[in-house]
Structures are given as C-alpha cells and as structure tokens.
Protein backbone atom coordinates (compact mmCIF):
# COMPACT_ATOMS: atom_id res chain seq x y z
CA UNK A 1 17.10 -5.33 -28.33
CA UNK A 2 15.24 -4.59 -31.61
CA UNK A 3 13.11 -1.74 -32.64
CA UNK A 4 9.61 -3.02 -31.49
CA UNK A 5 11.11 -3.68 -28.16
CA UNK A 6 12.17 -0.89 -27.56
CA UNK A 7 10.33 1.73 -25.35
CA UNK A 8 9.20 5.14 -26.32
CA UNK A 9 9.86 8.04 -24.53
CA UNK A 10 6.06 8.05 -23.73
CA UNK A 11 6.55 4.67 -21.83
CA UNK A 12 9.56 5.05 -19.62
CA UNK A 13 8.20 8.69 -18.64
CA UNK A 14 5.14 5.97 -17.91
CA UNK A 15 7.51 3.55 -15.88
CA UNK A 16 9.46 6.25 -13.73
CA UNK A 17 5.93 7.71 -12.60
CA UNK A 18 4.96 4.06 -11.94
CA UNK A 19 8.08 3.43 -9.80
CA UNK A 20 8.33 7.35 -7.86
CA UNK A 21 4.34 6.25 -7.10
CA UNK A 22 5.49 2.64 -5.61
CA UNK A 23 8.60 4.19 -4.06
CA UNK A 24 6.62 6.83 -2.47
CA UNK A 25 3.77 4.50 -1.42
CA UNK A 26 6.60 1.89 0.40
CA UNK A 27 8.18 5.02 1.96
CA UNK A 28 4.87 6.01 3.72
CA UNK A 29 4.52 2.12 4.64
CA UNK A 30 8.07 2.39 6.16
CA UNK A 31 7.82 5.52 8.47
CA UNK A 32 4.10 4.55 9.64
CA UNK A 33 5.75 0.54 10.62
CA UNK A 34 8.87 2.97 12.69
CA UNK A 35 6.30 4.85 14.59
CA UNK A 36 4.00 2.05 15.69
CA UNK A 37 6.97 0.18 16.20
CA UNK A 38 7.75 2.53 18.52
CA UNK A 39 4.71 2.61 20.73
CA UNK A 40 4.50 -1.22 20.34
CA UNK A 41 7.71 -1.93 21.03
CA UNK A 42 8.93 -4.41 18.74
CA UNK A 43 8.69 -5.03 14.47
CA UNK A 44 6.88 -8.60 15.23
CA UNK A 45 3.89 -6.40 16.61
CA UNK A 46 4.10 -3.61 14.73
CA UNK A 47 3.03 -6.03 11.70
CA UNK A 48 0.71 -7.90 13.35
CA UNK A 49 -1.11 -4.50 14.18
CA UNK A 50 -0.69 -3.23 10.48
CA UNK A 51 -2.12 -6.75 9.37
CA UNK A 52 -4.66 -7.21 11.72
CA UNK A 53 -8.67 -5.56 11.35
CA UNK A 54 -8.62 -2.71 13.72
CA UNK A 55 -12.60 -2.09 15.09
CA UNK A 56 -11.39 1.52 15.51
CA UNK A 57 -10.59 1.28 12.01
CA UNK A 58 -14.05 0.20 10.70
CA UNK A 59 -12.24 -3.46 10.65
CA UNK A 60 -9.73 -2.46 7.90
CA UNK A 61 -6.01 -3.60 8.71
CA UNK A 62 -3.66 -0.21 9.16
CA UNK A 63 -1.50 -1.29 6.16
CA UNK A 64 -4.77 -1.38 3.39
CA UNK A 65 -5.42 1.95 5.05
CA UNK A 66 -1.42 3.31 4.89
CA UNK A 67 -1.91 1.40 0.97
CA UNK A 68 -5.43 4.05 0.02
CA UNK A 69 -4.09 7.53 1.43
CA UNK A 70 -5.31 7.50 5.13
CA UNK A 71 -2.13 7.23 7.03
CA UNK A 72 -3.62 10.46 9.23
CA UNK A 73 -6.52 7.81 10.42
CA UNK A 74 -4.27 5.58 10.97
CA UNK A 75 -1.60 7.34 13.24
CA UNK A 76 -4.69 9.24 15.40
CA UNK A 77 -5.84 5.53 16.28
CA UNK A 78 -2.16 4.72 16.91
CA UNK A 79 -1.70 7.51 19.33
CA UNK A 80 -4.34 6.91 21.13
CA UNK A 81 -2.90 3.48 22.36
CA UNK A 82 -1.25 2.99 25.31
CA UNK A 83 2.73 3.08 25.16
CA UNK A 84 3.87 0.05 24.98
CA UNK A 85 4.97 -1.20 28.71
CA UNK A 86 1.84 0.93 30.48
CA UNK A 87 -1.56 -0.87 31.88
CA UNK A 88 -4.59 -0.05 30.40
C-alpha cells in the first residue's frame, strides 16, 4: 500500500463508527426475528412477517421499521398476536 492509499486516522475512526452502527443495527434485527420467531413458531414465518406490510403498521414491513429505530412499535403489534398454535 502507498501513501495516498492509505487511511488517516480521521477515516478508520470513520469506518469503526460505520461498522459498531451496522453491527448494532443487525443485532437489533436479530433479537426482534428470535422473538417473533417465537410467537410464530418457525424462522420461515418470522420473515415473511418482518417482510410483509403490516396494516397495524401503517403498511410498513416490521424489518424497514426494526431498520428506522421503531423496534418498540414493532414488538407492541407483535405481542398483541395470538401465540402461535391458539385460534383467533
């Protein structure tokens, strides 16, 4: 590696804030997909739910709203569903 490609201090402080923010963000994702696994029963519908417009939602899919900060919205309209195995 040469000079000019080399990073600056300034840019890997930059790229270690980039990846604690993506690491942090795909740790959320993670334990909001194990808890509606858990009342869905399976991983196959736990992401279909998180990909799928929710009306209780405002038609936004759980995972863009896990992806913008709202994973308390999210879970509230996960906990009010059913257990998985019970009759509406």
């Amino acid at each position: 590696m040469t000079d000019p490609e080399r990073l600056s201090p300034d840019n890997i402080s930059a790229l270690q804030a980039r990846f604690q923010d993506h690491s942090r963000k795909a740790q959320t994702h993670y334990a909001v997909m194990h808890e509606v696994r858990q009342v869905l029963g399976s991983i196959d519908a736990a992401d279909a739910w998180m990909t799928t417009p929710q009306a209780a939602l405002g038609d936004s899919t759980p995972a863009q709203l896990v992806a913008a900060g709202r994973v308390d919205d999210v879970l509230a309209c996960l906990r009010q569903m059913p257990p998985r195995g019970a009759k509406r």
